[in-house]
PDB file of N, CA and C in Angstrom:
ATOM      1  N   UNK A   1     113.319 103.535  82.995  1.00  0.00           N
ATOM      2  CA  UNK A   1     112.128 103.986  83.674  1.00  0.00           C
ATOM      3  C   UNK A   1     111.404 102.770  84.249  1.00  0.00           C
ATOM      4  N   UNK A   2     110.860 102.894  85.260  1.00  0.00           N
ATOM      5  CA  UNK A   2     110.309 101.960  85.755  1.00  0.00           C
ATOM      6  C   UNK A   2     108.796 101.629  85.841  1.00  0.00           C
ATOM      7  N   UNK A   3     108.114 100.481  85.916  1.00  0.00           N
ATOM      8  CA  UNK A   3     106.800 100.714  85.769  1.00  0.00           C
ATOM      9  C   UNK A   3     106.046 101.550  86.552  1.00  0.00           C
ATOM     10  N   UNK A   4     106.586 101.578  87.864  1.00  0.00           N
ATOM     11  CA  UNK A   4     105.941 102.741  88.637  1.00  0.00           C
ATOM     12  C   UNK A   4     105.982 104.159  88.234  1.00  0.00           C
ATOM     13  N   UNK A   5     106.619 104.411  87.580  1.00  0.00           N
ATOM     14  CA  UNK A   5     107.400 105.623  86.982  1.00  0.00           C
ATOM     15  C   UNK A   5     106.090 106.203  85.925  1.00  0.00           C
ATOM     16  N   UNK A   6     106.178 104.962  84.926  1.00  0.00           N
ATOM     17  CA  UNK A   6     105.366 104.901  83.617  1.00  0.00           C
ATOM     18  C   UNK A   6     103.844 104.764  83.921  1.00  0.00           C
ATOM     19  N   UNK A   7     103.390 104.299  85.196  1.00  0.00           N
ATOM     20  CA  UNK A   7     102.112 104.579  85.285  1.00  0.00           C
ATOM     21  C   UNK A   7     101.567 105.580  86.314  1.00  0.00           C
ATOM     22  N   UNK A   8     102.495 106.561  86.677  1.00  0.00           N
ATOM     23  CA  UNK A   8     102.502 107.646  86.945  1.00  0.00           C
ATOM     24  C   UNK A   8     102.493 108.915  86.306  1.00  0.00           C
ATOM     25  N   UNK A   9     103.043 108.293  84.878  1.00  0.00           N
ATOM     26  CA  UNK A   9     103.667 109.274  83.902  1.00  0.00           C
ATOM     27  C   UNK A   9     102.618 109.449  83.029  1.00  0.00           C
ATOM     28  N   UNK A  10     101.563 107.951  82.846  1.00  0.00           N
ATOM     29  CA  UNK A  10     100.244 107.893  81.875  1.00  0.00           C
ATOM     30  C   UNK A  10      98.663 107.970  82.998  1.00  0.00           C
ATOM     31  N   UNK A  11      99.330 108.496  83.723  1.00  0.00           N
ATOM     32  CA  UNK A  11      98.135 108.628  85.061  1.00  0.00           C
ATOM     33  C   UNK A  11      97.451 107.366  85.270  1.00  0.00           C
ATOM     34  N   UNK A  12      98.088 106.219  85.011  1.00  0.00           N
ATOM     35  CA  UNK A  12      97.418 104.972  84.621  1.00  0.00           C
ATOM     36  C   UNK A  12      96.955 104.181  86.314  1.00  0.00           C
ATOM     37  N   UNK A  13      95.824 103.611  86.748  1.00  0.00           N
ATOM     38  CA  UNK A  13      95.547 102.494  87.429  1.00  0.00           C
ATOM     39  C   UNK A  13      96.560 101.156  87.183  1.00  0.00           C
ATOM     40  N   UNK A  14      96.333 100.763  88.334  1.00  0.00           N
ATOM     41  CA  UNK A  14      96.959  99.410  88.718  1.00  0.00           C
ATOM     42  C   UNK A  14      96.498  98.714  88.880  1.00  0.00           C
ATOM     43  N   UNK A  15      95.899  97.821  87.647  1.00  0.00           N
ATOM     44  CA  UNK A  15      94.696  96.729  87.835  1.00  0.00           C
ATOM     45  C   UNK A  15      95.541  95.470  88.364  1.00  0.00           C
ATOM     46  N   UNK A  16      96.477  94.799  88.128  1.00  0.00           N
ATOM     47  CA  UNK A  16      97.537  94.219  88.689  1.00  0.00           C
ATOM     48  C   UNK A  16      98.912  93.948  88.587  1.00  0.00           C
ATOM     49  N   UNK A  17      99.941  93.319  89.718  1.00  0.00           N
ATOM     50  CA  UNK A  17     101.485  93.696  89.591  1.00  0.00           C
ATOM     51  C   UNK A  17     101.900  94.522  90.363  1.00  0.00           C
ATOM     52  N   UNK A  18     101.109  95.554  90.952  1.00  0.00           N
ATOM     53  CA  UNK A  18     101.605  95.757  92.169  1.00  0.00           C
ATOM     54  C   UNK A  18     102.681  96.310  92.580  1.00  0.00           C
ATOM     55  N   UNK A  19     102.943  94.782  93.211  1.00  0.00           N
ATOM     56  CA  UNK A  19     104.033  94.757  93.627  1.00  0.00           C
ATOM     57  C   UNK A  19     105.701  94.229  92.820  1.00  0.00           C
ATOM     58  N   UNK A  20     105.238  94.436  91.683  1.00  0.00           N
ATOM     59  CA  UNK A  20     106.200  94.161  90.172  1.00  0.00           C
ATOM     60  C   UNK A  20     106.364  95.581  89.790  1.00  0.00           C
ATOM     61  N   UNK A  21     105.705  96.720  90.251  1.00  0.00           N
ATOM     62  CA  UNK A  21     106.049  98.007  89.553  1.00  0.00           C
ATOM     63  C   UNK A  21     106.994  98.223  89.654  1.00  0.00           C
ATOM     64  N   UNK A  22     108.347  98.323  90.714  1.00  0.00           N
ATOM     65  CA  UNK A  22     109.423  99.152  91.515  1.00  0.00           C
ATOM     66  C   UNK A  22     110.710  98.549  90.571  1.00  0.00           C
ATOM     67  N   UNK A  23     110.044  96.871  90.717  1.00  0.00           N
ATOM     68  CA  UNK A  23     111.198  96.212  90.490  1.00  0.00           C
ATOM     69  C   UNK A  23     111.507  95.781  88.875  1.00  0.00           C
ATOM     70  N   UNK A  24     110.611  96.479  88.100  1.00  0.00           N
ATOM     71  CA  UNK A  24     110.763  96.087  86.526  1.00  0.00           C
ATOM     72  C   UNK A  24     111.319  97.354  86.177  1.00  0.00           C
ATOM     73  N   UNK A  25     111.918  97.329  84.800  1.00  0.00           N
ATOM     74  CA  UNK A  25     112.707  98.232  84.216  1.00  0.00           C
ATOM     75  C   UNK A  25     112.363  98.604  82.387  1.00  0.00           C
ATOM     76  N   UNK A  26     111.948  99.417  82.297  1.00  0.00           N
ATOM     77  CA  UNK A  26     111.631  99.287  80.425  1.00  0.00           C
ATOM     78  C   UNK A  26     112.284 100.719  80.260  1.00  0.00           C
ATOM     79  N   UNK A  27     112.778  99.527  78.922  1.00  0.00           N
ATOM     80  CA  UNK A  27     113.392 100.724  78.192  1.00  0.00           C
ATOM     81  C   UNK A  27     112.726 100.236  76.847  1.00  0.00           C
ATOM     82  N   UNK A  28     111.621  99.374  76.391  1.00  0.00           N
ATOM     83  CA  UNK A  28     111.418  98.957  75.011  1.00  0.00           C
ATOM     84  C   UNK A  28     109.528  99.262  75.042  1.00  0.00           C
ATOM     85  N   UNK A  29     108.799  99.899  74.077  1.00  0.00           N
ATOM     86  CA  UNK A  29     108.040  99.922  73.841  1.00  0.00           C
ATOM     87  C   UNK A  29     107.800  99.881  72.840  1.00  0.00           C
ATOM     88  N   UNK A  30     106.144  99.058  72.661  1.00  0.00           N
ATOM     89  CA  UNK A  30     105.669  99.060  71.668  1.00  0.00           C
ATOM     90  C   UNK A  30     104.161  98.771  71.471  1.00  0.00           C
ATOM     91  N   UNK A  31     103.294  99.564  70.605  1.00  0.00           N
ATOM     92  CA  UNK A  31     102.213  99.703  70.558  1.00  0.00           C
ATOM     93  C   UNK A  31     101.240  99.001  69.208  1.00  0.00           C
ATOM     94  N   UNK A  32     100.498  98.268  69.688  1.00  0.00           N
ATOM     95  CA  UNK A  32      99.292  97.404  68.892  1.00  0.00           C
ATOM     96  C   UNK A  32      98.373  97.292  69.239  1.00  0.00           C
ATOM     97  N   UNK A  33      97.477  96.956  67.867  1.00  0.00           N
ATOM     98  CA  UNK A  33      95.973  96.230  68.981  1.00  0.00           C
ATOM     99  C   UNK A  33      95.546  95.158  68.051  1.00  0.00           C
ATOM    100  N   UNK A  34      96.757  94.499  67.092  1.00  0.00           N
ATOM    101  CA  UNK A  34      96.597  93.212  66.867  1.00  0.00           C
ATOM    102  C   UNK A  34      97.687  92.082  67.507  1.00  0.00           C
ATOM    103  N   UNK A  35      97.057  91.468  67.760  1.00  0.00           N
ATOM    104  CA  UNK A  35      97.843  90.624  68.601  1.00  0.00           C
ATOM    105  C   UNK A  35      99.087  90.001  67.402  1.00  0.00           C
ATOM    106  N   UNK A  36      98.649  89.935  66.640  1.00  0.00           N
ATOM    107  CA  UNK A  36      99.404  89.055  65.958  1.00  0.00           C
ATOM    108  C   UNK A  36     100.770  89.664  64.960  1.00  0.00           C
ATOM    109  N   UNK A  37     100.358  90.959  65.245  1.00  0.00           N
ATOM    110  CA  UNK A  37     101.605  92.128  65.621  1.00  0.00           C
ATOM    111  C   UNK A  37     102.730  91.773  66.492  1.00  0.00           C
ATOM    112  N   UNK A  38     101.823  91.240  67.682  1.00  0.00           N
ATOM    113  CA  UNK A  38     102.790  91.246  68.752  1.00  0.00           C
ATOM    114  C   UNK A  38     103.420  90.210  68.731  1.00  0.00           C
ATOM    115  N   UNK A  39     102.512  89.329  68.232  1.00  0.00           N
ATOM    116  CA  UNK A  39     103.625  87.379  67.656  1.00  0.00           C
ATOM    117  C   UNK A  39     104.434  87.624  67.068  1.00  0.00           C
ATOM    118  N   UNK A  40     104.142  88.513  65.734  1.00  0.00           N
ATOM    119  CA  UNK A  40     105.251  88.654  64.911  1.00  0.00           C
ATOM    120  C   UNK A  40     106.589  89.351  65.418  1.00  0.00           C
ATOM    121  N   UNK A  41     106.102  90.640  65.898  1.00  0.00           N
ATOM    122  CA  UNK A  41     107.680  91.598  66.515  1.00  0.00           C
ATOM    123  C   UNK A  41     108.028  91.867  67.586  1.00  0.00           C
ATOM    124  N   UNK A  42     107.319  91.087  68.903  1.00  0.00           N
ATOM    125  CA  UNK A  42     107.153  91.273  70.274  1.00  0.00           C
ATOM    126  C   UNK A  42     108.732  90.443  70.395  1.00  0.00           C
ATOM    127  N   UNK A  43     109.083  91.211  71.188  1.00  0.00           N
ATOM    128  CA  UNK A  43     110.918  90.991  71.833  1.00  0.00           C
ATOM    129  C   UNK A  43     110.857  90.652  73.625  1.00  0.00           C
ATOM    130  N   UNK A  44     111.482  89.744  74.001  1.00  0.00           N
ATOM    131  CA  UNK A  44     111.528  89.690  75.513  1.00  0.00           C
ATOM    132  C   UNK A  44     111.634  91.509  76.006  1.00  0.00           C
ATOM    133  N   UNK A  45     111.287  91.645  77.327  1.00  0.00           N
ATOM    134  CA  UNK A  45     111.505  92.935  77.797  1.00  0.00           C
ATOM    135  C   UNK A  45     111.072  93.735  77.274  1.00  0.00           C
ATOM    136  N   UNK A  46     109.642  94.175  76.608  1.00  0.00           N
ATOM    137  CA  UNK A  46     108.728  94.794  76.274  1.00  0.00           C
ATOM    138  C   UNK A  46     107.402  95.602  76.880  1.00  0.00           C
ATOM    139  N   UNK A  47     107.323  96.589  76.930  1.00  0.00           N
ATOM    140  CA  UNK A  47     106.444  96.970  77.126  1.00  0.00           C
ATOM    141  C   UNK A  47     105.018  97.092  76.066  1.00  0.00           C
ATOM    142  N   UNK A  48     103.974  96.645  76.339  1.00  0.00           N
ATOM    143  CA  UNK A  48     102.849  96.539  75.201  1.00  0.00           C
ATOM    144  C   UNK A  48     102.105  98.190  75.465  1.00  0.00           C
ATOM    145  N   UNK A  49     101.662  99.180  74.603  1.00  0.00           N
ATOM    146  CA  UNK A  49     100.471  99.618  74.644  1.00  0.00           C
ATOM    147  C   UNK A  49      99.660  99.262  73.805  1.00  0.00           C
ATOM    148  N   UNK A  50      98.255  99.196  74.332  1.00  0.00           N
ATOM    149  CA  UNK A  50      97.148  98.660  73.346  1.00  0.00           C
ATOM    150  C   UNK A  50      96.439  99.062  73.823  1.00  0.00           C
ATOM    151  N   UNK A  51      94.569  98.969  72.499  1.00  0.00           N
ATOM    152  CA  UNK A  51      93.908  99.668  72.884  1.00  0.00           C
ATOM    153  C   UNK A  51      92.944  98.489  73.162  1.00  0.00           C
ATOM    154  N   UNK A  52      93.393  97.064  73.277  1.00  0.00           N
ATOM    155  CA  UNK A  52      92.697  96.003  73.011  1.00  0.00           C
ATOM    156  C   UNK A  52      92.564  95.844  74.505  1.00  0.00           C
ATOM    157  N   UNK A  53      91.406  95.382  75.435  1.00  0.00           N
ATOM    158  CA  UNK A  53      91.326  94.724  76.345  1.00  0.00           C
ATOM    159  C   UNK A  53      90.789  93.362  76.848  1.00  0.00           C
ATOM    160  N   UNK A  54      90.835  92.581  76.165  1.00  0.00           N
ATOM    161  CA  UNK A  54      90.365  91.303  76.278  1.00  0.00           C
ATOM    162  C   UNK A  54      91.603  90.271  76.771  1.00  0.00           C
ATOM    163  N   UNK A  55      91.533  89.127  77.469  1.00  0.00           N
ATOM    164  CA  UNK A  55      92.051  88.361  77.724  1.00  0.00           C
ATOM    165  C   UNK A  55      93.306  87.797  77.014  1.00  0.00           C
ATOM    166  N   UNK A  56      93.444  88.084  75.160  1.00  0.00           N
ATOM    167  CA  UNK A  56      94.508  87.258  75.037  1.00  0.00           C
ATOM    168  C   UNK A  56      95.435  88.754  74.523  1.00  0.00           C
ATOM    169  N   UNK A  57      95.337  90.210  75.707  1.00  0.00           N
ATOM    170  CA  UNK A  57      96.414  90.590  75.721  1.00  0.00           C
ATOM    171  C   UNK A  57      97.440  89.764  76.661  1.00  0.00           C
ATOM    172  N   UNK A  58      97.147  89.610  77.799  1.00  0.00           N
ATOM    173  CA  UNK A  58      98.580  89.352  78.839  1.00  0.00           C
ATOM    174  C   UNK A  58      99.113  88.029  77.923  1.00  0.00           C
ATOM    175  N   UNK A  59      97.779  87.066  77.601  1.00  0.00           N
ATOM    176  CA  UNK A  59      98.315  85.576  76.988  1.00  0.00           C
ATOM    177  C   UNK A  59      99.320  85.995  76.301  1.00  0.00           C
ATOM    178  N   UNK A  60      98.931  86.894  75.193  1.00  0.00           N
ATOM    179  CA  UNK A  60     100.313  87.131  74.000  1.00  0.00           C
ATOM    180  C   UNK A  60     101.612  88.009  74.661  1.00  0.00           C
ATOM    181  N   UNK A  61     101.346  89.145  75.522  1.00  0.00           N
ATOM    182  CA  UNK A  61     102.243  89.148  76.135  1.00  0.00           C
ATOM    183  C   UNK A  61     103.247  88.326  76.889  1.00  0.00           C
ATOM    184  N   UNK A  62     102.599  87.525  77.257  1.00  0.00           N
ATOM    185  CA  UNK A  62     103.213  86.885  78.272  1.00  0.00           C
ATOM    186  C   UNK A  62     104.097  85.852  77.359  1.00  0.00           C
ATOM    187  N   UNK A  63     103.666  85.508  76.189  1.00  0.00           N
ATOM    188  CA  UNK A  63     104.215  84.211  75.099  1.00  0.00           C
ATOM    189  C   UNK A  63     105.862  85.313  74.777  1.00  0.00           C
ATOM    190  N   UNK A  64     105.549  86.033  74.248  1.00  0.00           N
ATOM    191  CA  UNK A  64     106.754  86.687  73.463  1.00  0.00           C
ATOM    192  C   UNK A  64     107.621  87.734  74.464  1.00  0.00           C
ATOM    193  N   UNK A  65     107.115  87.168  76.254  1.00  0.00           N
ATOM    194  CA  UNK A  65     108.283  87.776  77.046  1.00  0.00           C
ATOM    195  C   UNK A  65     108.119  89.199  77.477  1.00  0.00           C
ATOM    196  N   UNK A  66     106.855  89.453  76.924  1.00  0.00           N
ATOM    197  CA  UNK A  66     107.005  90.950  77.687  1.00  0.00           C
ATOM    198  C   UNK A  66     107.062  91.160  79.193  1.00  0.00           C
ATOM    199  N   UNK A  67     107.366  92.205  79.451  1.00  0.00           N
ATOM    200  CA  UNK A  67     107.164  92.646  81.124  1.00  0.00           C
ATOM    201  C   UNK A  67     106.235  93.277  81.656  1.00  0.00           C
ATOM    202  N   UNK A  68     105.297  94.081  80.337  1.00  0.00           N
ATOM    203  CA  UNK A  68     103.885  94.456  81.134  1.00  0.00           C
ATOM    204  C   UNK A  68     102.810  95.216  79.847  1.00  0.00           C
ATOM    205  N   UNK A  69     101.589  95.881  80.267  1.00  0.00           N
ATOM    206  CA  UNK A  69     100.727  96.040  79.223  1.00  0.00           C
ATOM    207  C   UNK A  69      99.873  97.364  79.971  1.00  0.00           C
ATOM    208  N   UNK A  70      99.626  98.111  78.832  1.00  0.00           N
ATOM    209  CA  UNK A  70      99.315  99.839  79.300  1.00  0.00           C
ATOM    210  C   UNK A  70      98.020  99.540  78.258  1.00  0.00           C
ATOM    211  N   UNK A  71      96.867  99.683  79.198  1.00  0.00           N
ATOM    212  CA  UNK A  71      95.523  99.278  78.253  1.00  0.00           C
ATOM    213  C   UNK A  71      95.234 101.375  78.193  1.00  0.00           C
ATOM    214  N   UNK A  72      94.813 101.648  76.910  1.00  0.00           N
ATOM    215  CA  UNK A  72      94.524 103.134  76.587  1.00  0.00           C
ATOM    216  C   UNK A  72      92.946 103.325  76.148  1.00  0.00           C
ATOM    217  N   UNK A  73      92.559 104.223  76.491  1.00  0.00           N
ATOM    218  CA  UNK A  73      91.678 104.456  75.312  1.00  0.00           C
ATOM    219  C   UNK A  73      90.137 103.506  75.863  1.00  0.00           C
ATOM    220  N   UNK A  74      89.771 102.687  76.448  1.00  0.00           N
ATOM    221  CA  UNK A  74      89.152 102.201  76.927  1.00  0.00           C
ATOM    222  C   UNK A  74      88.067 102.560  78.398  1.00  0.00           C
ATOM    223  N   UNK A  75      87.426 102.798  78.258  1.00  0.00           N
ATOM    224  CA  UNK A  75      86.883 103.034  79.933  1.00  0.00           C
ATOM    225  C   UNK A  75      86.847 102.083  81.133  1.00  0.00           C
ATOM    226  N   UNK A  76      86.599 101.112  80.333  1.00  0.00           N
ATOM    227  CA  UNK A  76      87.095  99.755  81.188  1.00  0.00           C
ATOM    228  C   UNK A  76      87.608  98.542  81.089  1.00  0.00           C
ATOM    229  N   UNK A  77      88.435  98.017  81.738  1.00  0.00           N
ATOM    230  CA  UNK A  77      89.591  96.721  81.155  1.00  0.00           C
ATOM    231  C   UNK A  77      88.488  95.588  81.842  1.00  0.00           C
ATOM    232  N   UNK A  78      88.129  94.809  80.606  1.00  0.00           N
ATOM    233  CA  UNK A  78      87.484  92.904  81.390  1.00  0.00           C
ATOM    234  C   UNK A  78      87.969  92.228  82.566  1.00  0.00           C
ATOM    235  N   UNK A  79      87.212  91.968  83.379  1.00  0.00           N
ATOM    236  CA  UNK A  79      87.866  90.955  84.647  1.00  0.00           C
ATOM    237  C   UNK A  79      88.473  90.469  84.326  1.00  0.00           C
ATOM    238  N   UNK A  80      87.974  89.460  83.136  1.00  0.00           N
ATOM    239  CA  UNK A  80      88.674  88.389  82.808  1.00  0.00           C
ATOM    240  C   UNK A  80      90.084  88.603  82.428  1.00  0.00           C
ATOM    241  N   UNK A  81      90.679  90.120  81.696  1.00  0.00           N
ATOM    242  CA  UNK A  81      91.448  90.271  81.113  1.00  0.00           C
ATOM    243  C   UNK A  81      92.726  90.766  82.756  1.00  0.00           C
ATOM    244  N   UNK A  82      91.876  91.039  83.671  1.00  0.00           N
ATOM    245  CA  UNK A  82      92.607  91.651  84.730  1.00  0.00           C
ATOM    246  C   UNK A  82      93.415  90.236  85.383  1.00  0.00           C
ATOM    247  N   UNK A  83      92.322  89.232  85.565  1.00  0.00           N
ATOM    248  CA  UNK A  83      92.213  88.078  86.176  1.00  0.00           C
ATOM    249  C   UNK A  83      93.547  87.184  85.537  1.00  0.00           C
ATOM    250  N   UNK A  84      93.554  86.974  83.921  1.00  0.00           N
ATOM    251  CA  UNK A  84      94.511  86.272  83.504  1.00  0.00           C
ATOM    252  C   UNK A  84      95.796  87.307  83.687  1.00  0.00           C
ATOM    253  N   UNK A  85      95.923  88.437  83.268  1.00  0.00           N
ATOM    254  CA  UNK A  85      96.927  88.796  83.539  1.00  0.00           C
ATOM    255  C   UNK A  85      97.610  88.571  85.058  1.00  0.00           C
ATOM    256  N   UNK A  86      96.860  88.449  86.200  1.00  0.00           N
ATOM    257  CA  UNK A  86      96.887  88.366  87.321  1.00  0.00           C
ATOM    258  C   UNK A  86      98.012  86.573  87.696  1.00  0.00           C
ATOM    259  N   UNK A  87      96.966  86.267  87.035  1.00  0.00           N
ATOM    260  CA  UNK A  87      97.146  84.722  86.864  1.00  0.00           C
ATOM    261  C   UNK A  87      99.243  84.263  86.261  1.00  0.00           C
ATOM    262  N   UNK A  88      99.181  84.772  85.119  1.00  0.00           N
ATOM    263  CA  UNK A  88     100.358  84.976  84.587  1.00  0.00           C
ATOM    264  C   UNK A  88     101.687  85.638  84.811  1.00  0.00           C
ATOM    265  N   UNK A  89     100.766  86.845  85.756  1.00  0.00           N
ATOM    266  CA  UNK A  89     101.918  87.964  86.613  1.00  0.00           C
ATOM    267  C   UNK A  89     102.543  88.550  85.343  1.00  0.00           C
ATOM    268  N   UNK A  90     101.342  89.104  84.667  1.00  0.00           N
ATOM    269  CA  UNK A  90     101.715  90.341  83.825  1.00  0.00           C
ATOM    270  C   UNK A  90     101.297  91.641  84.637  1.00  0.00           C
ATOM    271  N   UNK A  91     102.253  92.729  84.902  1.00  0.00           N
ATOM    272  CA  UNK A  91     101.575  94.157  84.926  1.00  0.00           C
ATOM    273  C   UNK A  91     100.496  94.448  84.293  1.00  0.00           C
ATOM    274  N   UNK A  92      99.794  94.839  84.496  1.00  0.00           N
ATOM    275  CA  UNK A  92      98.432  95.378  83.896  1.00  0.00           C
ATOM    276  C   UNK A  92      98.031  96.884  84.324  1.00  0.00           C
ATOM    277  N   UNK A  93      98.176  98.080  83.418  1.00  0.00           N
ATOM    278  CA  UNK A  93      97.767  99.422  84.006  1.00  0.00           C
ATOM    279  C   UNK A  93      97.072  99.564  82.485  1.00  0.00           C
ATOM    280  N   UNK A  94      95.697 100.351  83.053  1.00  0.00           N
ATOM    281  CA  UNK A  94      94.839 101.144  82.765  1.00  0.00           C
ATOM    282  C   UNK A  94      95.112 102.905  82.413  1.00  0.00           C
ATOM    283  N   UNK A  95      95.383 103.165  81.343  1.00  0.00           N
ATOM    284  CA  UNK A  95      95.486 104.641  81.265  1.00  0.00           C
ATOM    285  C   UNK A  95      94.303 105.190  80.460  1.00  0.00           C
ATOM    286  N   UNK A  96      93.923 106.551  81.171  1.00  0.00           N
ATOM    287  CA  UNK A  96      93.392 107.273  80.532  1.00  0.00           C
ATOM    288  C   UNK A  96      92.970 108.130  78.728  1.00  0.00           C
ATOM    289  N   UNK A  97      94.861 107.806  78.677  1.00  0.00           N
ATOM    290  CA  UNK A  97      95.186 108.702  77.551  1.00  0.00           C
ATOM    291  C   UNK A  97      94.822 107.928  76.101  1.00  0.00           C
ATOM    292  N   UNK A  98      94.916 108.526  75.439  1.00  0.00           N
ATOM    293  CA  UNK A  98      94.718 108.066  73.514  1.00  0.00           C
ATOM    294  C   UNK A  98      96.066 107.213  73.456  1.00  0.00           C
ATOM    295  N   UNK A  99      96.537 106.269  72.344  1.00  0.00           N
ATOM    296  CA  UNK A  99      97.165 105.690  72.233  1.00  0.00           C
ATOM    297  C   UNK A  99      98.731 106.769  72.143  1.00  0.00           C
ATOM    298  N   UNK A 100      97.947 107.836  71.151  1.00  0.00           N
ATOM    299  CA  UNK A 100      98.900 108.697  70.562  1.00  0.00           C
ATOM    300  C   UNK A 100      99.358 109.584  71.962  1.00  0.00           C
ATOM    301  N   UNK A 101      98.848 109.820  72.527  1.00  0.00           N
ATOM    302  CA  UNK A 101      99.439 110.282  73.908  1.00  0.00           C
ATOM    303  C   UNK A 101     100.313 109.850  74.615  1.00  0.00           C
ATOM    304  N   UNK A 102      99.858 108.639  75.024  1.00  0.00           N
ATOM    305  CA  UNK A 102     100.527 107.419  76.013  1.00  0.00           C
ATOM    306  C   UNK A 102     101.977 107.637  75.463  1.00  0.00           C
ATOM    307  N   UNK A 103     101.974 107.026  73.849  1.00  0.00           N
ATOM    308  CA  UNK A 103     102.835 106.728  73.129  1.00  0.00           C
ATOM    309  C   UNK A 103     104.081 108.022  72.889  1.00  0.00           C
ATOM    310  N   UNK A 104     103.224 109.249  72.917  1.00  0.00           N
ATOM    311  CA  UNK A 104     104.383 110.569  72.608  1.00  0.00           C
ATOM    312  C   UNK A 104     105.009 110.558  74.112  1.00  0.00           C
ATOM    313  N   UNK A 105     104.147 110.482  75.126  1.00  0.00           N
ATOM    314  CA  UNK A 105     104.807 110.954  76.501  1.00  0.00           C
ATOM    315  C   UNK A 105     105.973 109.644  77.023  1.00  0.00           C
ATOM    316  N   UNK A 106     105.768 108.516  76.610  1.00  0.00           N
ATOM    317  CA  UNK A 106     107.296 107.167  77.008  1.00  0.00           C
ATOM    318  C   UNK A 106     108.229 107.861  75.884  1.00  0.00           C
ATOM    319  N   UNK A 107     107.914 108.277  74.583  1.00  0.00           N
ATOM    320  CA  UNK A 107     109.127 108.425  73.568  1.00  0.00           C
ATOM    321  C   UNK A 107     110.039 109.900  74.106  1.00  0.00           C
ATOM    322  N   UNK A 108     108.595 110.431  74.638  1.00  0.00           N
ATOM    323  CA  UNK A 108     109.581 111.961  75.239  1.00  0.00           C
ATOM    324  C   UNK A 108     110.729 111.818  75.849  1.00  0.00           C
ATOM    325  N   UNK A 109     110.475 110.715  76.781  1.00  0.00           N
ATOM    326  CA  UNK A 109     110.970 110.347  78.447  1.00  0.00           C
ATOM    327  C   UNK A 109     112.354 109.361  78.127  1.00  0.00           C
ATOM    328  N   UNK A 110     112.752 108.937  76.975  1.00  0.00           N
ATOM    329  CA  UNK A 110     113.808 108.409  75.855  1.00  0.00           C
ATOM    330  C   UNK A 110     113.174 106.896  76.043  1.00  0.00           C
ATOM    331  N   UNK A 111     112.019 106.465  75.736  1.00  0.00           N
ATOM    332  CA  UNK A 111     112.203 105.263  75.763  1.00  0.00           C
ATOM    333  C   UNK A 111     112.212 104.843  74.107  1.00  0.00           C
ATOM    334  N   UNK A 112     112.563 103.349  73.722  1.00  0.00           N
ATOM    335  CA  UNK A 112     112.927 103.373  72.452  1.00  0.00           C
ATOM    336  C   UNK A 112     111.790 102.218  72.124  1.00  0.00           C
ATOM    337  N   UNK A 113     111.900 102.595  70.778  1.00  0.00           N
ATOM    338  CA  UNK A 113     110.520 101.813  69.836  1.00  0.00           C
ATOM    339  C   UNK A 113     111.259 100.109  69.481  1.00  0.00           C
ATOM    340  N   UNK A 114     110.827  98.962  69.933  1.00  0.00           N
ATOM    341  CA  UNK A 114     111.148  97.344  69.544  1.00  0.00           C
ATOM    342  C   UNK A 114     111.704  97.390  67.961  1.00  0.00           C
ATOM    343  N   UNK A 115     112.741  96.886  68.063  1.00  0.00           N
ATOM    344  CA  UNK A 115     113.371  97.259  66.649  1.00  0.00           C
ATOM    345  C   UNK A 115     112.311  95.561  65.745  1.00  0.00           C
ATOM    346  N   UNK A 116     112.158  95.878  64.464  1.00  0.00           N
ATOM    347  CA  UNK A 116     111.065  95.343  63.619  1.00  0.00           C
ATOM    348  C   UNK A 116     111.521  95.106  62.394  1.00  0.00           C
ATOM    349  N   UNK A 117     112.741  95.534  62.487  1.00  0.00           N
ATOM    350  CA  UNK A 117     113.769  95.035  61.224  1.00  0.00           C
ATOM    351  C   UNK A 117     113.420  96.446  59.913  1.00  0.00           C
ATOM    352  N   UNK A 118     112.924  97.207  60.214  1.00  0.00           N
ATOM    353  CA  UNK A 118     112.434  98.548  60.095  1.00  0.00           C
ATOM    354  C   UNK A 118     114.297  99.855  59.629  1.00  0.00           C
ATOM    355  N   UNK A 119     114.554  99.799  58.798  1.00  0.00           N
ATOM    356  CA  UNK A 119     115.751 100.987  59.152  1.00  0.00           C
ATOM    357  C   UNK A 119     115.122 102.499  58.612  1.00  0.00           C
ATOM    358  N   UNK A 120     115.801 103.433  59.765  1.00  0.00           N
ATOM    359  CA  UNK A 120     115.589 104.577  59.670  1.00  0.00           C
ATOM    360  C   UNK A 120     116.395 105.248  59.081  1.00  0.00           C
TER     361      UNK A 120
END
């Protein structure tokens, strides 16, 4: 699925990336709103949802390789947080939905959860 796809799919804004929607590809998601979650189990080729909007989402994204970040739950994402992501050339979309939403409607659509050393 593609990011254009996925922020179509979470009715989400395009705060920036643009022009990175068409051409990225996720098949890995995963959802936090501690960053240090994301240090610990964040995998290259990731998609982030969070409900966090401050500036050191894209930073941590951007450290552990992700490809983009689905801010939820929020009414409004920080300049600053738009700006660095901008800066870094992280995707950045804004969705409407609850975490638990966002999160049921990518798992519907087969995307798969960042493996965490976790067995099912």
């Amino acid at each position: 699925m593609t990011l254009r796809e996925i922020a179509d799919l979470l009715d989400a804004k395009v705060l920036c990336g643009d022009e990175r929607l068409d051409g990225v590809v996720v098949e890995y998601v995963a959802a936090a709103d501690m960053m240090s979650d994301v240090l610990a189990f964040g995998q290259p080729g990731f998609l982030l949802v969070t409900g966090l909007n401050t500036p050191q989402v894209p930073r941590t994204v951007n450290i552990v390789g992700g490809i983009g970040v689905v801010v939820v739950r929020k009414p409004v994402v920080l300049e600053s947080t738009v700006e660095l992501a901008r800066v870094l050339e992280v995707p950045l979309l804004h969705s409407p939905l609850t975490m638990f939403e966002a999160c049921g409607k990518l798992y519907a659509r087969g995307l798969k959860p960042i493996n965490v050393g976790v067995k099912t």
